[in-house]
N, C-alpha and C. Protein backbone atom coordinates (compact mmCIF):
# COMPACT_ATOMS: atom_id res chain seq x y z
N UNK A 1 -3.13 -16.18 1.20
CA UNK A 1 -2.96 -14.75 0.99
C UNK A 1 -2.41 -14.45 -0.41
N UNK A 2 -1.50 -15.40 -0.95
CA UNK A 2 -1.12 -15.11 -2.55
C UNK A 2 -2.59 -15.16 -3.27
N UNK A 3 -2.63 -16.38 -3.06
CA UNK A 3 -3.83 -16.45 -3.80
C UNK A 3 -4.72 -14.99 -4.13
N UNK A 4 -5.39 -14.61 -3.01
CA UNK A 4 -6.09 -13.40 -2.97
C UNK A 4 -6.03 -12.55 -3.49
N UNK A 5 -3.90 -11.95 -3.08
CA UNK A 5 -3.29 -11.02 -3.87
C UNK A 5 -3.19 -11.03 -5.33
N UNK A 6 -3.09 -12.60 -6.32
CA UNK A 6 -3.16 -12.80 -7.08
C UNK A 6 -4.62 -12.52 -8.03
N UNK A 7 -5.55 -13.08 -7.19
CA UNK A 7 -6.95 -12.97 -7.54
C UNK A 7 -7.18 -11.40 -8.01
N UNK A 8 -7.16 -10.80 -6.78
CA UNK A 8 -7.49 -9.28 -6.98
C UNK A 8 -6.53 -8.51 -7.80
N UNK A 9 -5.37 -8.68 -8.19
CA UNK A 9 -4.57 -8.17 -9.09
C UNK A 9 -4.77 -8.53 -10.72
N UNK A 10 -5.80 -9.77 -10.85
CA UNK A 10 -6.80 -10.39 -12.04
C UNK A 10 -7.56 -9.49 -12.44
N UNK A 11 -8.12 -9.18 -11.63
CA UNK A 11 -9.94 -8.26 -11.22
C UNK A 11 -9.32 -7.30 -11.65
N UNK A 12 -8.66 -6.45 -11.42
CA UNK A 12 -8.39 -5.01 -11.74
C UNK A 12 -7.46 -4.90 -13.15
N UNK A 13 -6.88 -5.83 -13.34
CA UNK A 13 -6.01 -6.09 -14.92
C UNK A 13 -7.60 -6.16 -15.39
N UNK A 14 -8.14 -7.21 -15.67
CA UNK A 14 -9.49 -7.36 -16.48
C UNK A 14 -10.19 -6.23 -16.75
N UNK A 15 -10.43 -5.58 -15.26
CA UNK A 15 -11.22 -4.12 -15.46
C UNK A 15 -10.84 -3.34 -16.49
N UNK A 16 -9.48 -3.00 -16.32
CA UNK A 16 -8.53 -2.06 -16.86
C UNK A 16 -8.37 -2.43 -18.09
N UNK A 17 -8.47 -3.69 -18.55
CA UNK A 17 -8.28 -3.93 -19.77
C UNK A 17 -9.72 -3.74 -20.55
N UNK A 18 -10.48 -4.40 -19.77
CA UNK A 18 -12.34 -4.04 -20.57
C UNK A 18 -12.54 -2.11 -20.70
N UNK A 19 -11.60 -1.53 -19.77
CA UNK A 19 -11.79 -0.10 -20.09
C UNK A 19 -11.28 0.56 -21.36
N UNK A 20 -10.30 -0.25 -21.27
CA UNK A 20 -9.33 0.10 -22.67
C UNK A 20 -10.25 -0.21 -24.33
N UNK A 21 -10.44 -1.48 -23.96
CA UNK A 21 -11.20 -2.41 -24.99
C UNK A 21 -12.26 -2.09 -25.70
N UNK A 22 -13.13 -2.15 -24.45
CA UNK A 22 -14.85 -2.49 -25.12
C UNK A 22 -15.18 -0.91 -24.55
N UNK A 23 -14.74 0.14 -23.28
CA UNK A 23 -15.42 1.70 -23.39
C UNK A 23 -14.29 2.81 -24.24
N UNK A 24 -13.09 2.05 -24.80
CA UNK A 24 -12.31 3.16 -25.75
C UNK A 24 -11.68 3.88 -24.92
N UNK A 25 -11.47 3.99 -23.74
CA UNK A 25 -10.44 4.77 -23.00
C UNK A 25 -9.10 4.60 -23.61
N UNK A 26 -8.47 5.92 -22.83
CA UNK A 26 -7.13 5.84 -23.55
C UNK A 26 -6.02 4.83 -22.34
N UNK A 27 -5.34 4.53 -22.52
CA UNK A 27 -4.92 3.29 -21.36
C UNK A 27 -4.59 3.92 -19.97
N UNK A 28 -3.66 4.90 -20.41
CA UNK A 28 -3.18 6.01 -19.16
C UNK A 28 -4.07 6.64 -18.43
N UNK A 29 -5.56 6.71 -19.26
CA UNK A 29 -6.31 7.01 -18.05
C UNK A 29 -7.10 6.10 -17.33
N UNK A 30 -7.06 5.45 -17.99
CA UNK A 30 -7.51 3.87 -17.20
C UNK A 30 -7.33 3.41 -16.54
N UNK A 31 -5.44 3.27 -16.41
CA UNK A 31 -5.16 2.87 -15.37
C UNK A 31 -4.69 4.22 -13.90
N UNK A 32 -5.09 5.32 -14.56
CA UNK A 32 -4.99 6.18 -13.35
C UNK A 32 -6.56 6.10 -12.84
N UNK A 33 -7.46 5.88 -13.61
CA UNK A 33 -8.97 5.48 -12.70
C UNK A 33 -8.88 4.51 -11.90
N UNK A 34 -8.48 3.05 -12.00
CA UNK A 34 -8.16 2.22 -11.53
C UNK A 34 -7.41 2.15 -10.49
N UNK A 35 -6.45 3.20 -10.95
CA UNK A 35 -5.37 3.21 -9.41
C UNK A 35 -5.90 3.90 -8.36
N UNK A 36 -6.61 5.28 -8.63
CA UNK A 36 -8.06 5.95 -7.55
C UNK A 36 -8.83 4.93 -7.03
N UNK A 37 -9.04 4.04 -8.11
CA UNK A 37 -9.90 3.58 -7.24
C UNK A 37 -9.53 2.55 -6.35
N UNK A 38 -8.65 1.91 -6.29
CA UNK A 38 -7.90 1.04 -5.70
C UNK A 38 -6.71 1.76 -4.49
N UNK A 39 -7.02 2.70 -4.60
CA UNK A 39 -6.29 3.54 -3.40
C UNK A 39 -7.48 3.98 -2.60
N UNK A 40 -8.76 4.13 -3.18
CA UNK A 40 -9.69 4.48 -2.45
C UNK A 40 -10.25 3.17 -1.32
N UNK A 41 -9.97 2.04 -2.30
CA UNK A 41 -10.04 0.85 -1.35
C UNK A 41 -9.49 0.39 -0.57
N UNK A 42 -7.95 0.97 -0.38
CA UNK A 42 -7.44 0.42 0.52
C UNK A 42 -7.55 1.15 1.71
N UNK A 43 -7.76 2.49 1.55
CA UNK A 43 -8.22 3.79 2.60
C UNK A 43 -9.34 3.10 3.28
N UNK A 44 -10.18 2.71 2.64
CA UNK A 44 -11.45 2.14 3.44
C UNK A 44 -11.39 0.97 4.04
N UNK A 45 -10.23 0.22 3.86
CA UNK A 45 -10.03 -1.10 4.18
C UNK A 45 -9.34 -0.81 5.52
N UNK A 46 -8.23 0.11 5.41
CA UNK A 46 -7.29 0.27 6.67
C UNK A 46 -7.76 1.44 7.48
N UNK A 47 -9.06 1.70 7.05
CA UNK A 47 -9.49 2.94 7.86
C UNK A 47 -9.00 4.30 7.98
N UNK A 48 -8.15 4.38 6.99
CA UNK A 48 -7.37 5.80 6.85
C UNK A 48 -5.83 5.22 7.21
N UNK A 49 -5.49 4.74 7.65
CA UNK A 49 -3.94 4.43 8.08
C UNK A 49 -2.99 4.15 7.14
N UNK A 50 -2.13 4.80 7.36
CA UNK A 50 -0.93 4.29 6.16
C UNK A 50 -0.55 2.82 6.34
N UNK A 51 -0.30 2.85 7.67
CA UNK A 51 0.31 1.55 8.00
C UNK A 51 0.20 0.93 9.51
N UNK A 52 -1.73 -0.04 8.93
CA UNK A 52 -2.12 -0.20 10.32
C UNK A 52 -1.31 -1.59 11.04
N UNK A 53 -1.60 -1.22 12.21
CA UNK A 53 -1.46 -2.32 13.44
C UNK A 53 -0.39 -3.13 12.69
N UNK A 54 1.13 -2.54 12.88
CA UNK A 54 2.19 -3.68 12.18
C UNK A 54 3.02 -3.61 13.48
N UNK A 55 2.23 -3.73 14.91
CA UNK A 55 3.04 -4.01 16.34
C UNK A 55 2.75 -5.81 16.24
N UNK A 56 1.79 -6.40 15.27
CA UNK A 56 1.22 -7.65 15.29
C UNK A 56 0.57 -8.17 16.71
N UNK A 57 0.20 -9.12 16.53
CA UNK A 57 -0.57 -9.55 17.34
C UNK A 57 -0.01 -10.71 18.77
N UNK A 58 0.03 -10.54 19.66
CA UNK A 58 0.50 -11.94 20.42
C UNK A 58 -0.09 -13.72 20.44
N UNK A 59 -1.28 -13.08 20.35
CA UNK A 59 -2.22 -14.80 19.95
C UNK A 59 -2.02 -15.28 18.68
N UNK A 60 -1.45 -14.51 17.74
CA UNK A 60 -1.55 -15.17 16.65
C UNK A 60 0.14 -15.68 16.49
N UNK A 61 1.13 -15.43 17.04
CA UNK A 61 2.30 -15.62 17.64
C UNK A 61 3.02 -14.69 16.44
N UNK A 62 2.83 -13.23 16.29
CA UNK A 62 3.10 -12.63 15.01
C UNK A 62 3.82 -11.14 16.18
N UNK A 63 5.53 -11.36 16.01
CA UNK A 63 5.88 -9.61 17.30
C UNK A 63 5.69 -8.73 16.22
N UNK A 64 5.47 -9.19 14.52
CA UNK A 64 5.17 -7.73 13.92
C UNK A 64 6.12 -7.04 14.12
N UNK A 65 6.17 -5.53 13.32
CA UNK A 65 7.40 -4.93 12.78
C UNK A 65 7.54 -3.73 13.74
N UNK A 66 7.91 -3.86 15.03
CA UNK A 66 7.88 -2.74 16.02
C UNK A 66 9.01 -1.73 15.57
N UNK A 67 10.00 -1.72 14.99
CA UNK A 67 11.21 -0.33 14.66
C UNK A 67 10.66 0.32 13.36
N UNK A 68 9.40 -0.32 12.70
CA UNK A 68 9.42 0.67 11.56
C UNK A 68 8.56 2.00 12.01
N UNK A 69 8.55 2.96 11.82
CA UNK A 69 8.16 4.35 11.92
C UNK A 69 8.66 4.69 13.24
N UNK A 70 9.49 4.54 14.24
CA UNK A 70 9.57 4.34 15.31
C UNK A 70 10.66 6.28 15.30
N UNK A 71 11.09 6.88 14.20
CA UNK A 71 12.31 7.48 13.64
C UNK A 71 13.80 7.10 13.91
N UNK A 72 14.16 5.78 13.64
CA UNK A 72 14.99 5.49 14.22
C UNK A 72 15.69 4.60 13.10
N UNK A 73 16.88 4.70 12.32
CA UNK A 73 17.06 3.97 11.72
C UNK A 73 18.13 3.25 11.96
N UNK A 74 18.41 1.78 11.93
CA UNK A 74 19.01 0.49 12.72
C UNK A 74 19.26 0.33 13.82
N UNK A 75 18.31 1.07 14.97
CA UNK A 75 17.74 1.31 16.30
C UNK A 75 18.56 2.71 16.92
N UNK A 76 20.19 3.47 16.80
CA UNK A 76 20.39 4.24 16.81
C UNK A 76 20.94 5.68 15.55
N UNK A 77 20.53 5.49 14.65
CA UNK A 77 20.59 6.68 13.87
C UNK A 77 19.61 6.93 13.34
N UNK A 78 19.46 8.33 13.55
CA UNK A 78 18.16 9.23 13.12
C UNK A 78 17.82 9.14 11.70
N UNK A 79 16.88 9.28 10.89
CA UNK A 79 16.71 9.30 9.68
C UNK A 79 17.49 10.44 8.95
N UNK A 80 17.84 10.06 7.55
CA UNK A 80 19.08 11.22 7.17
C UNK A 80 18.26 12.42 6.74
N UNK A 81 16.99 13.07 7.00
CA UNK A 81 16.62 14.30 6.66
C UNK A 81 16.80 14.80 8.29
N UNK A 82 16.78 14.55 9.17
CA UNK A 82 17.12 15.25 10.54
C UNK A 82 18.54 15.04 11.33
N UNK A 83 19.59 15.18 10.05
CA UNK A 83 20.92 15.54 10.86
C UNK A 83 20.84 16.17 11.52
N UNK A 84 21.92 16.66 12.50
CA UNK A 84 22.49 18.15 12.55
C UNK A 84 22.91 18.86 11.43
N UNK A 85 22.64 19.98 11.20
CA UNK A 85 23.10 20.42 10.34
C UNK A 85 22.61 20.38 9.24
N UNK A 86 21.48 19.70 8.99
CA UNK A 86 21.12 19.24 7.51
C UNK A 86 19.69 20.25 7.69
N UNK A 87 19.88 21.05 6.21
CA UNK A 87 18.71 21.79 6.24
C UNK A 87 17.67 21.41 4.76
């Protein structure tokens, strides 16, 4: 999985840099094309989800991250934008 992460973080430096380079872009927009488009890929990868299937899997012996989004922060306190009182 490094590997991969590494690989594909190659691919898109290279891109970004051949944009800069050899089509004259200015860098800042280069790498905001790049980042579209690499946000567009991950949308299509996870199917729209912010943050898929992280209950993990049992066959793969993975319990995965069951308290995150759950609103619960260190299993009894609420997240600090929904005090009481907090507007």
């Amino acid at each position: 999985m490094i590997v991969i992460g590494l690989s594909v973080g190659l691919a898109v430096g290279a891109a970004n840099g051949l944009l800069v380079v050899r089509a004259r872009v200015a860098p800042f927009i280069a790498t905001l094309g790049t980042l579209y488009v690499a946000r567009g890929a991950a949308l299509l990868v996870s199917g729209g989800a912010t943050f898929p299937n992280l209950a993990g899997r049992e066959d793969l012996g993975n319990t995965g991250f069951t308290l995150l989004g759950t609103g619960t922060l260190m299993s009894s306190l609420p997240p600090s934008g929904s005090w009481p009182g907090s507007a």
